[in-house]
Protein backbone atom coordinates (compact mmCIF):
# COMPACT_ATOMS: atom_id res chain seq x y z
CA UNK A 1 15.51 30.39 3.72
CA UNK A 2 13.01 27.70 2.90
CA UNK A 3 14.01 24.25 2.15
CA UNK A 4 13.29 23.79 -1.52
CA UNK A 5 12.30 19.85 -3.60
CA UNK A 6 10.55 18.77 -6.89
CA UNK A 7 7.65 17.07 -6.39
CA UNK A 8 9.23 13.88 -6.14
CA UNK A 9 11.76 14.18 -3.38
CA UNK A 10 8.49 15.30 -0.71
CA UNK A 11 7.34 12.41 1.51
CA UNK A 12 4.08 11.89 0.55
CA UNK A 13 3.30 10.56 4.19
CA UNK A 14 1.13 13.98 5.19
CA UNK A 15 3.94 14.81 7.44
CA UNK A 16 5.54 18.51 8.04
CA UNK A 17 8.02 19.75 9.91
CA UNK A 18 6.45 21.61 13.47
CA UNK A 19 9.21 24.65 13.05
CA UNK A 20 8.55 25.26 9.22
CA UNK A 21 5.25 23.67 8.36
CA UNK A 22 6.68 22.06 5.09
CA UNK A 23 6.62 18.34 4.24
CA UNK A 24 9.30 16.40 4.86
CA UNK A 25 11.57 15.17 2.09
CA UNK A 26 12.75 11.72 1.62
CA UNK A 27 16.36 13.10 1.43
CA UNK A 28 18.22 15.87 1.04
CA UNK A 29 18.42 18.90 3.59
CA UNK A 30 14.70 19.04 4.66
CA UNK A 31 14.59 15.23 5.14
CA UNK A 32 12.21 13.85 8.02
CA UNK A 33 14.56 13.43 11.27
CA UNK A 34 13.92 12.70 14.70
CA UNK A 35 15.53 13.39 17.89
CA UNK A 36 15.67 10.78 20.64
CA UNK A 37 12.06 12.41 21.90
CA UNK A 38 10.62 11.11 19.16
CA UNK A 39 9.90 14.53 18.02
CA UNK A 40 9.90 14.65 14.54
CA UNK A 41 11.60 17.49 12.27
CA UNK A 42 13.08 18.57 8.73
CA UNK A 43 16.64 17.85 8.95
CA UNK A 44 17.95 21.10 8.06
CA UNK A 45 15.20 23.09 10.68
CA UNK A 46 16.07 21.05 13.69
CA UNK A 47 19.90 21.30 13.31
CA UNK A 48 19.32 25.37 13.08
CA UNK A 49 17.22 25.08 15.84
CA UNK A 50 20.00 23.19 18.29
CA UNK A 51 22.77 25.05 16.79
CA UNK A 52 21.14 28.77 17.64
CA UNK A 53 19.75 27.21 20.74
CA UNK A 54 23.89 26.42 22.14
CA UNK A 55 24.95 29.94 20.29
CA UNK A 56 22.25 32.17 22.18
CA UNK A 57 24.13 33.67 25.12
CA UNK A 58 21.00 33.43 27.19
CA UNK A 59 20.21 29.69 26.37
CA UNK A 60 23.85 28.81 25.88
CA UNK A 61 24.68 25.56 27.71
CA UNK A 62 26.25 22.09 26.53
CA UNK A 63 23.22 20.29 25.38
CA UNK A 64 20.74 22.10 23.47
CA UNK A 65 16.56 20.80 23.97
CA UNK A 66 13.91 19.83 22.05
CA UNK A 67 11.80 22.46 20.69
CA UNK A 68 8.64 20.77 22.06
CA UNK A 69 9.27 19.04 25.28
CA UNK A 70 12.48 20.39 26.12
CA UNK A 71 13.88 17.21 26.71
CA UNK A 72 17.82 17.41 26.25
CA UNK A 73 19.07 17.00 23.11
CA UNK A 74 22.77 17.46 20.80
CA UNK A 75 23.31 17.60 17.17
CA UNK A 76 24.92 14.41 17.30
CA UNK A 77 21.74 12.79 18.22
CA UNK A 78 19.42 13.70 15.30
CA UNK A 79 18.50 10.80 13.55
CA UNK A 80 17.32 10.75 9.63
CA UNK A 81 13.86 8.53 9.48
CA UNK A 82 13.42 7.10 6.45
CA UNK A 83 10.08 7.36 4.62
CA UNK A 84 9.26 5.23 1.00
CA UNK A 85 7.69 6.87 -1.81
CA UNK A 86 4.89 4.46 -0.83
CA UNK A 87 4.31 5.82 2.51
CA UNK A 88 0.42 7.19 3.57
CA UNK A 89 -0.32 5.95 -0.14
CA UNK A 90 -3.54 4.51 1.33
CA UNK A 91 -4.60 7.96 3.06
CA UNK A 92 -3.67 9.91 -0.23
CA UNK A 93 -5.71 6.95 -2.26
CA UNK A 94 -8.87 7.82 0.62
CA UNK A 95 -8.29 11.07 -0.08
CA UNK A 96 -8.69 10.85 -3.60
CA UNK A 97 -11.88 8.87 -3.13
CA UNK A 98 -13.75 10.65 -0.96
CA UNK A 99 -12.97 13.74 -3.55
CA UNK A 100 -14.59 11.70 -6.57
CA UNK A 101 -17.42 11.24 -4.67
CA UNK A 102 -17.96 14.60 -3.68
C-alpha cells in the first residue's frame, strides 16, 4: 500500500523516495529518513525494505543493506531528516517563474 498525505504534510523539497517514487513527507509514516549511507528514503519504505531483507530466507543474515550501495545497515539505524515547509521554496519559486514566462 501507498503511503498516503494532504497536501500539506509533503516536503515540498522535490525529493522522493528511490523504492516508491513519492515525495517525502515532513512526518508521519512516509517521512524523509536516511540510513547511515546517506541514502535517503520514506520512512515507512525503507523499514519494509530492511525488515523483508532479514525475513527472506535467501538474504537472511543479522544486518540487513542498503538498497543502493549495499552498505550494511539495521532498523535501528534509520534516521528521520527533518525538512521545513520552507525547504526548495526558491526552486519551486524558479519554477513558477520560468512557467509565467513561458
Amino acid at each position: 500500500a501507498s503511503p498516503t498525505s494532504s497536501a500539506s504534510d509533503v516536503a515540498h523539497d522535490g525529493g522522493r523516495c528511490t523504492l516508491c517514487s513519492l515525495p517525502w513527507h515532513r512526518s508521519g509514516s512516509h517521512q524523509a529518513c536516511t540510513l547511515p549511507c546517506g541514502h535517503m528514503f520514506g520512512l515507512s519504505c525503507i523499514v519494509a525494505e530492511l525488515r523483508r531483507r532479514r525475513e527472506t530466507p535467501r538474504e537472511r543474515r543479522e544486518r540487513s543493506e542498503c538498497p543502493i550501495c549495499r552498505q550494511g545497515a539495521v532498523e535501528q539505524q534509520v534516521r528521520r531528516v527533518f525538512v521545513t515547509a520552507e525547504a526548495g521554496s526558491d526552486e519551486l519559486q524558479q519554477r513558477r517563474r520560468r512557467a509565467s514566462h513561458a
